[in-house]
N, C-alpha and C. Protein backbone atom coordinates (compact mmCIF):
# COMPACT_ATOMS: atom_id res chain seq x y z
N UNK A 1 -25.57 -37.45 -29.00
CA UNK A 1 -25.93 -36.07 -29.28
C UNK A 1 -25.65 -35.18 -28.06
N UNK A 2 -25.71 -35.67 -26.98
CA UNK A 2 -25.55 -35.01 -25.79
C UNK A 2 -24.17 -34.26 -25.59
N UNK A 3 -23.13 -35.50 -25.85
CA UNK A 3 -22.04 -35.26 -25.70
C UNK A 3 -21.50 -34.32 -26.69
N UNK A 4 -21.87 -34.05 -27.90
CA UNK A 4 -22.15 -33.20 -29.04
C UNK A 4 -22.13 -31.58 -28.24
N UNK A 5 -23.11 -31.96 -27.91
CA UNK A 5 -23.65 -30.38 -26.70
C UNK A 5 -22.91 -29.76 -26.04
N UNK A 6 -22.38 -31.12 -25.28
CA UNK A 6 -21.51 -30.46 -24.01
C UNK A 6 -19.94 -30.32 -24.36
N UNK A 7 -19.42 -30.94 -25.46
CA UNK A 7 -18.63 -30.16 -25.96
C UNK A 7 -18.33 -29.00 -26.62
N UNK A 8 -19.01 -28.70 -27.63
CA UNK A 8 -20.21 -27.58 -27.89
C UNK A 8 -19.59 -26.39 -26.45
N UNK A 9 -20.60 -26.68 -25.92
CA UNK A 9 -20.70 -25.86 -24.55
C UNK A 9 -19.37 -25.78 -24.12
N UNK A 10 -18.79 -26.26 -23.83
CA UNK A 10 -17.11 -26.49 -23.19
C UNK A 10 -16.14 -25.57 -24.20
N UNK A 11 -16.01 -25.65 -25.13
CA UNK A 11 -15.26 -25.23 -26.10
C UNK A 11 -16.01 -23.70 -26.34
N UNK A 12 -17.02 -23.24 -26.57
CA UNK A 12 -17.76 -21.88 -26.26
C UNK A 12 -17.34 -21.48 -25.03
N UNK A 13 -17.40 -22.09 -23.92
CA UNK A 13 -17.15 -21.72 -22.08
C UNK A 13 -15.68 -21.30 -22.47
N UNK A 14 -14.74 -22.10 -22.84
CA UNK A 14 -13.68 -21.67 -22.99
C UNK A 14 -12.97 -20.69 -23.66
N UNK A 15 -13.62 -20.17 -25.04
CA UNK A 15 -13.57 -19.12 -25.99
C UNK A 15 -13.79 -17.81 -25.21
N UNK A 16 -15.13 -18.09 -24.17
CA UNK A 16 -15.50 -16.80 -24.00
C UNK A 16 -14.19 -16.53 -22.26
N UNK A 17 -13.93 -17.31 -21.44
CA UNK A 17 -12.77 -17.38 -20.65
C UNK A 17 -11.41 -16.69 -21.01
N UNK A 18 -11.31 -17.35 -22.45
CA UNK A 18 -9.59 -17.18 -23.18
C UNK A 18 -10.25 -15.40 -23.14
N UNK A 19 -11.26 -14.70 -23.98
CA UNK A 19 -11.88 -13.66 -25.15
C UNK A 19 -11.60 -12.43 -23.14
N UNK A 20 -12.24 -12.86 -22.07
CA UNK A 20 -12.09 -11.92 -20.79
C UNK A 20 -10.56 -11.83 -19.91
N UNK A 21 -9.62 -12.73 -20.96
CA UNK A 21 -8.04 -13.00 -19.69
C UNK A 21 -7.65 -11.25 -20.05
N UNK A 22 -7.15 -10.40 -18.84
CA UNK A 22 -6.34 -9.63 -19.09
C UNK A 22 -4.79 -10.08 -19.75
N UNK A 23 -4.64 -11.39 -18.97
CA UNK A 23 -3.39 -11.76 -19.61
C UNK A 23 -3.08 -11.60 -21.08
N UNK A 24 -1.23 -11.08 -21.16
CA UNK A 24 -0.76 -10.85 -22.34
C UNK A 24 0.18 -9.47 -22.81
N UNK A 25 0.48 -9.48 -23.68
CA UNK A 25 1.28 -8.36 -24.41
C UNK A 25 0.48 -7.52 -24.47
N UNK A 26 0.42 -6.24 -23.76
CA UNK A 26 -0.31 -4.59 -24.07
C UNK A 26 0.29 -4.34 -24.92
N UNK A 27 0.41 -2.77 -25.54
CA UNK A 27 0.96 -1.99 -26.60
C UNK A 27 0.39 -0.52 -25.54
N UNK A 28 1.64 -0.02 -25.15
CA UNK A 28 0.75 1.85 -24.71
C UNK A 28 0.74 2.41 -25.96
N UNK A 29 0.03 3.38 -25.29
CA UNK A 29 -0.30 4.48 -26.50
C UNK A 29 1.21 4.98 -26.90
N UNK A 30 1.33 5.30 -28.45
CA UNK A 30 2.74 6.21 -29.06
C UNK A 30 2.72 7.24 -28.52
N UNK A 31 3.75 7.71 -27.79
CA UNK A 31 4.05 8.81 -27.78
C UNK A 31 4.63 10.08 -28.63
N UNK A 32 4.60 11.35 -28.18
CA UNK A 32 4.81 12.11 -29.38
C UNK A 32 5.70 12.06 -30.32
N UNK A 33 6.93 11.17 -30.33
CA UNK A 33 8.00 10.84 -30.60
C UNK A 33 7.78 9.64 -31.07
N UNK A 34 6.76 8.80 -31.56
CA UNK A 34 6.23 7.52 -32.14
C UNK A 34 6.51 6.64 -31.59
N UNK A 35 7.28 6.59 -30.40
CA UNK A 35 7.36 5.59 -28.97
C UNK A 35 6.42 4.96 -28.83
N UNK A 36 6.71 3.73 -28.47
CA UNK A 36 5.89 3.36 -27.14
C UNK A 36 6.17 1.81 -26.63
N UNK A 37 5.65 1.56 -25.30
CA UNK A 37 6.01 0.30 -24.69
C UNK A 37 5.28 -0.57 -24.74
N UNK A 38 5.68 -2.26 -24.63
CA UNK A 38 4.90 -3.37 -24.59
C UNK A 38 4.77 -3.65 -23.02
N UNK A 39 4.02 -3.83 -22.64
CA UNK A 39 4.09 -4.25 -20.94
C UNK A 39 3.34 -5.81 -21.43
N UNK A 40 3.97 -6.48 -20.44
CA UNK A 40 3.27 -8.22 -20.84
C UNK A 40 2.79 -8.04 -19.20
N UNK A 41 1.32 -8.28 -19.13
CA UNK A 41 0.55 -8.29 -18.08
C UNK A 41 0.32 -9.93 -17.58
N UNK A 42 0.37 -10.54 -16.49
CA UNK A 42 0.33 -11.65 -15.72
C UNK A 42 0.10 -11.36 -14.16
N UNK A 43 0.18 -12.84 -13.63
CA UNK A 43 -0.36 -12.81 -12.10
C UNK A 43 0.90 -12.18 -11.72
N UNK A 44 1.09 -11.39 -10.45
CA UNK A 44 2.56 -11.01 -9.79
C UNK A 44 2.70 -12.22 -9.38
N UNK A 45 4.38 -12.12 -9.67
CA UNK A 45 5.08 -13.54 -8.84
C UNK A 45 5.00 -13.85 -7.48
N UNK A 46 4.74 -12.66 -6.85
CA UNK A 46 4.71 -12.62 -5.46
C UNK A 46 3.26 -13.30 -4.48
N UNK A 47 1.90 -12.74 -5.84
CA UNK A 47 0.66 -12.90 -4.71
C UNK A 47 -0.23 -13.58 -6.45
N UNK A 48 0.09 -14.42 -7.16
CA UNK A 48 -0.87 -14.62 -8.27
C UNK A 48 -2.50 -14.55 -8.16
N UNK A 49 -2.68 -14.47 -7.04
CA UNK A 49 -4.18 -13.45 -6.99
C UNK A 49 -4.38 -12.22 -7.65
N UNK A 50 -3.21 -11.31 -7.64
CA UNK A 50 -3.00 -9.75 -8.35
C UNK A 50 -2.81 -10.27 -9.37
N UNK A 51 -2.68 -9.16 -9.92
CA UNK A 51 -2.09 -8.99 -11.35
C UNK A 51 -0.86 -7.82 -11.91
N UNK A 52 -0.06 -8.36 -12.38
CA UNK A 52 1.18 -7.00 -12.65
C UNK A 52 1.70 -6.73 -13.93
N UNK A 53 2.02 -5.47 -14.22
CA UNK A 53 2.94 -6.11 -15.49
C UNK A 53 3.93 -5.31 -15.65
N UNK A 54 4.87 -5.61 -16.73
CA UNK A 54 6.48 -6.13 -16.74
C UNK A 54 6.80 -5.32 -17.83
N UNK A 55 7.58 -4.11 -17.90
CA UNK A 55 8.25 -3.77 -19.23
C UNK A 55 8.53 -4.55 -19.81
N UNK A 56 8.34 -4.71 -21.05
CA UNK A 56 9.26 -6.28 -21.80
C UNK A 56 9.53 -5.73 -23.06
N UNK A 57 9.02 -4.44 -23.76
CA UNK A 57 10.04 -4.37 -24.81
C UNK A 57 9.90 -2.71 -24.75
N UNK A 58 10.33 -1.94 -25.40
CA UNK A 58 10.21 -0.12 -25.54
C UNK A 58 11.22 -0.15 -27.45
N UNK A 59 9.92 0.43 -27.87
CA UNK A 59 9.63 1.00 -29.15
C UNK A 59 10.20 2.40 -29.74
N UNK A 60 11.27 2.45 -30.36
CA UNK A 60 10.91 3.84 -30.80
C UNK A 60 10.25 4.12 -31.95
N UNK A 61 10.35 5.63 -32.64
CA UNK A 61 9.79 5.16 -34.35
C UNK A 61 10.39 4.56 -35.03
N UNK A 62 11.83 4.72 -35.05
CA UNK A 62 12.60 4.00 -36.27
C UNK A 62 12.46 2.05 -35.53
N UNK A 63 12.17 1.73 -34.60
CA UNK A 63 11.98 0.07 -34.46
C UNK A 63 12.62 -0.45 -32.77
N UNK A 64 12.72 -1.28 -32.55
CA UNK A 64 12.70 -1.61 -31.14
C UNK A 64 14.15 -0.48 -30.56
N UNK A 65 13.88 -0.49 -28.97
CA UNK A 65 14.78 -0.04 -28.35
C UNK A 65 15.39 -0.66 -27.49
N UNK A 66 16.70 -1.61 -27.42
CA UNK A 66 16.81 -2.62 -26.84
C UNK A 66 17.84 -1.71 -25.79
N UNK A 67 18.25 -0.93 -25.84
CA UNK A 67 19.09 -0.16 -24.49
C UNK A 67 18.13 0.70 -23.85
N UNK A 68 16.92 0.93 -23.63
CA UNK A 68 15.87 1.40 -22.69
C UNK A 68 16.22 0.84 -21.26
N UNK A 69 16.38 1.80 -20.52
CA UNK A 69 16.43 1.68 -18.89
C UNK A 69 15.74 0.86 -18.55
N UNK A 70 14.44 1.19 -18.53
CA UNK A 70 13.18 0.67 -17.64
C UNK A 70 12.83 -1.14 -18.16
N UNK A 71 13.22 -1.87 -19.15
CA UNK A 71 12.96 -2.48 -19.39
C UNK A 71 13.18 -3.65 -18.31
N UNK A 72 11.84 -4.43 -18.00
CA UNK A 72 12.09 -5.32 -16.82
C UNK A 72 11.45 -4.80 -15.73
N UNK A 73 11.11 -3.98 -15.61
CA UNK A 73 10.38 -2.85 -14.12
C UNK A 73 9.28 -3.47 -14.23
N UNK A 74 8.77 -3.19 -13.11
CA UNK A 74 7.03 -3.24 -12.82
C UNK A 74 6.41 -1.98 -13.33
N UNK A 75 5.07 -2.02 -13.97
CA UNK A 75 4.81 -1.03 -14.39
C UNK A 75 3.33 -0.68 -13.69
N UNK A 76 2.80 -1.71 -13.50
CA UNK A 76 1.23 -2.06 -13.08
C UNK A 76 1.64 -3.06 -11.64
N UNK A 77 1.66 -2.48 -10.73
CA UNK A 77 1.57 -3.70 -9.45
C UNK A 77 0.07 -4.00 -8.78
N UNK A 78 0.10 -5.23 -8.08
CA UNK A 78 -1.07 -5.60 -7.22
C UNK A 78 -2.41 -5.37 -7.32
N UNK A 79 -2.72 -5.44 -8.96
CA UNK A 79 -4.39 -5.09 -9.61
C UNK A 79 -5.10 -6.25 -8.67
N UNK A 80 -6.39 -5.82 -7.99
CA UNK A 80 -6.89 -6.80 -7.81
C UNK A 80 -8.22 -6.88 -8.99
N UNK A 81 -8.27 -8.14 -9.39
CA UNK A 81 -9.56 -8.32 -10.24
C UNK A 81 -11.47 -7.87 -9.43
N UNK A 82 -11.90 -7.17 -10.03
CA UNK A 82 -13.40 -6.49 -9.47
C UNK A 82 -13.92 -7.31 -9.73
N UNK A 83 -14.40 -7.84 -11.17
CA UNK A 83 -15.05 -8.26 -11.77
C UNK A 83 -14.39 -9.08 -13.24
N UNK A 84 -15.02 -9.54 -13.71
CA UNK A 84 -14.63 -10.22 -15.13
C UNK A 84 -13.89 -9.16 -16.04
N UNK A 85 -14.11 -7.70 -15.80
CA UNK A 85 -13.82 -6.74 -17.18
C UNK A 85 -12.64 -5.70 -16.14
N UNK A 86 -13.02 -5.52 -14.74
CA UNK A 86 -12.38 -4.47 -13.51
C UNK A 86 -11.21 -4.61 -12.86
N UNK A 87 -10.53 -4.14 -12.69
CA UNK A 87 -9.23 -4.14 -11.62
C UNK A 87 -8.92 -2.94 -11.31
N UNK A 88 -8.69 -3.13 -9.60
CA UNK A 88 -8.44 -1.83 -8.81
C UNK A 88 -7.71 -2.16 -7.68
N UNK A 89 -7.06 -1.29 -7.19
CA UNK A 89 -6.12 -1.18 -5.98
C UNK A 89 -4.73 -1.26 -6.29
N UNK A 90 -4.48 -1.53 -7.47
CA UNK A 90 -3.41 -1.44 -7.91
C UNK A 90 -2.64 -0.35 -7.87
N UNK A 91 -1.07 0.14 -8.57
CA UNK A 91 -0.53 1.01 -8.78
C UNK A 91 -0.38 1.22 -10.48
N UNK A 92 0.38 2.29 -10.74
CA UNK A 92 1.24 2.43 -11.92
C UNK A 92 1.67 3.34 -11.67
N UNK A 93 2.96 2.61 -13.03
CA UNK A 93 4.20 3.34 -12.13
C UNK A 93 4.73 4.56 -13.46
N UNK A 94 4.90 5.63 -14.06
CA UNK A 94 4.74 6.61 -14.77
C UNK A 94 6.38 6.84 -14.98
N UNK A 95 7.18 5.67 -15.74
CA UNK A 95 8.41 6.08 -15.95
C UNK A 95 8.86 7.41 -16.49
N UNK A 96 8.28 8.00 -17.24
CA UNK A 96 8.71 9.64 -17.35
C UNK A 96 8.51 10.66 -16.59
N UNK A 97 7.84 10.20 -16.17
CA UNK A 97 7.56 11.36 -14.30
C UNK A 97 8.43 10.43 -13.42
N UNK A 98 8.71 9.33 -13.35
CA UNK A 98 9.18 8.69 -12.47
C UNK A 98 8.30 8.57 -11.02
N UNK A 99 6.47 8.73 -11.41
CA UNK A 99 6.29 8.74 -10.70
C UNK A 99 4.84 7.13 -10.23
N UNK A 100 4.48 6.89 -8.93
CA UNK A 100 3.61 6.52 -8.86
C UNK A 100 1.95 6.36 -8.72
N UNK A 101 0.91 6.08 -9.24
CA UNK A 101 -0.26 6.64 -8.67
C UNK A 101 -1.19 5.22 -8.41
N UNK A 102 -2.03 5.42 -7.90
CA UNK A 102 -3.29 4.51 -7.74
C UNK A 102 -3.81 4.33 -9.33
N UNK A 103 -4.12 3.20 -9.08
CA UNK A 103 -4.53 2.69 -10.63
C UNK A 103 -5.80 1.65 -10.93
N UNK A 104 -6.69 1.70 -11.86
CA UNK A 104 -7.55 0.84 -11.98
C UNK A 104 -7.46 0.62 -13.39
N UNK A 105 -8.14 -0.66 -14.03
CA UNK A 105 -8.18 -0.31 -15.60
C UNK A 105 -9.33 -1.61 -15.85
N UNK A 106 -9.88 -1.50 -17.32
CA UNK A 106 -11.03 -1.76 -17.41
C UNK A 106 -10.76 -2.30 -19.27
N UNK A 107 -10.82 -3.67 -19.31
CA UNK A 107 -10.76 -4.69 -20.02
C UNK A 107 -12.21 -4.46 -20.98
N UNK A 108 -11.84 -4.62 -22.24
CA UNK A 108 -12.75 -4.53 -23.47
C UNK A 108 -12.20 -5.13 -24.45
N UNK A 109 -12.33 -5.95 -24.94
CA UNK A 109 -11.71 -7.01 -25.82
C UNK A 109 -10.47 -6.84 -25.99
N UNK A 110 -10.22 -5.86 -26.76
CA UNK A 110 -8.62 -5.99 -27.26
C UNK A 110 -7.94 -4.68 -26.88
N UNK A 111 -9.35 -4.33 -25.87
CA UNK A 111 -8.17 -2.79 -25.41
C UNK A 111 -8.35 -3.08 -24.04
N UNK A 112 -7.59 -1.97 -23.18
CA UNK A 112 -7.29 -2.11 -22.14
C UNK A 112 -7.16 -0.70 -21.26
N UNK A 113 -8.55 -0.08 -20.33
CA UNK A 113 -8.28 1.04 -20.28
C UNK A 113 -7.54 1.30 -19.30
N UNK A 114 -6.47 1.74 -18.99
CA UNK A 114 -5.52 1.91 -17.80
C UNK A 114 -5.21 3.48 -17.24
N UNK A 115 -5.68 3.56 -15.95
CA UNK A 115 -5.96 4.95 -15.23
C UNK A 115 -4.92 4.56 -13.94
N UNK A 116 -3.95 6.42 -14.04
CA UNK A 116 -3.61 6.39 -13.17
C UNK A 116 -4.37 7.85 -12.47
N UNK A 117 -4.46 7.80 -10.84
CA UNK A 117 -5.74 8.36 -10.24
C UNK A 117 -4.28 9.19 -8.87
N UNK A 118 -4.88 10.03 -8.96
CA UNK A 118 -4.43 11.37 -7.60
C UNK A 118 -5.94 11.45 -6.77
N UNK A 119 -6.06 11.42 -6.26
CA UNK A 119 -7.60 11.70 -5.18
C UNK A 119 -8.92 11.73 -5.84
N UNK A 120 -9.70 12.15 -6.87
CA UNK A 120 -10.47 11.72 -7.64
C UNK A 120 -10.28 11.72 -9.09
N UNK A 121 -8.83 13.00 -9.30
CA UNK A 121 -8.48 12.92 -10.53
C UNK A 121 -7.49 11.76 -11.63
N UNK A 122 -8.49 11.61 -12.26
CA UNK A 122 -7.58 10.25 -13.07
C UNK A 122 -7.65 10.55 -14.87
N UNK A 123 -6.12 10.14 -15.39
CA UNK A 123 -5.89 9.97 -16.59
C UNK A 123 -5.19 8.95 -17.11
N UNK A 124 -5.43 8.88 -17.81
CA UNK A 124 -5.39 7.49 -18.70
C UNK A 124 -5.10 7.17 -20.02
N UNK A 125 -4.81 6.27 -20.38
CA UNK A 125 -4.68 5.68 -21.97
C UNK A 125 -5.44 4.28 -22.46
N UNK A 126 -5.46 3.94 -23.47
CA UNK A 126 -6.44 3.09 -24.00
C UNK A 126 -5.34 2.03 -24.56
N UNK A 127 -4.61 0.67 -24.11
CA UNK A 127 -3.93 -0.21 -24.81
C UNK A 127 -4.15 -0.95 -25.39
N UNK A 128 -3.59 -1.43 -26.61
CA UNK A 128 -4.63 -2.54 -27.64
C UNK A 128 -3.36 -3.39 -27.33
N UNK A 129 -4.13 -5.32 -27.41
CA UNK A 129 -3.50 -6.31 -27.46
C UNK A 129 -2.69 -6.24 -28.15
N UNK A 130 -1.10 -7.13 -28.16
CA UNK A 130 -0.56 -7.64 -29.21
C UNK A 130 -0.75 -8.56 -29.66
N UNK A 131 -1.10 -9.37 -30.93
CA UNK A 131 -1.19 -10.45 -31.12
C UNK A 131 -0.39 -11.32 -31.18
């Protein structure tokens, strides 16, 4: 019965582990033009302590956009994890401004809030998982 338990327990420990990974396929928000990008979020290759992520596909409305520039860029560099749900110190990188800002973002099940920040001012979008 014990062992009952602690598998039990192990397999719950693990559900709720897999249920907090940032890791995975984002979705940004559509843009006005029914756009939008997949960024696949992972450890950076460089420091797998951070976390980064990777253009990996760009959307238009009528269906994928496989001649998109940016595809392959960093989009999110050097998140460090706060907490189980937090990451900060990072960047993002704002391919239509072409520009960079300080970045934090904040994990909720299947969304993903991602802020880019100028001195206290910060805006943002809300990304839902891909499955």
């Amino acid at each position: 019965m014990l062992r009952v338990i602690s598998l039990l327990a192990a397999v719950t420990l693990s559900a709720s582990t897999m249920a907090a990974s940032v890791e995975g396929v984002w979705k940004t928000e559509t843009n006005d033009e029914g756009g939008y990008l997949e960024i696949t979020v992972s450890p950076c290759s460089e420091n797998a302590s951070l976390t980064c992520g990777l253009i990996t596909q760009a959307v238009r409305s009528d269906g994928p956009n496989p001649d998109y520039e940016h595809i392959g860029k960093l989009m999110i560099e050097d998140m460090q994890r706060d907490d189980e749900r937090r990451f900060s110190g990072g960047t993002i990188w704002d391919p239509e401004a072409d520009k960079v800002y300080k970045s934090k973002m904040q994990l909720d099940g299947n969304e993903l809030e991602v802020e880019g920040c100028i001195a206290f001012f910060c805006d943002g979008q809300t990304w839902t998982r891909v499955e």
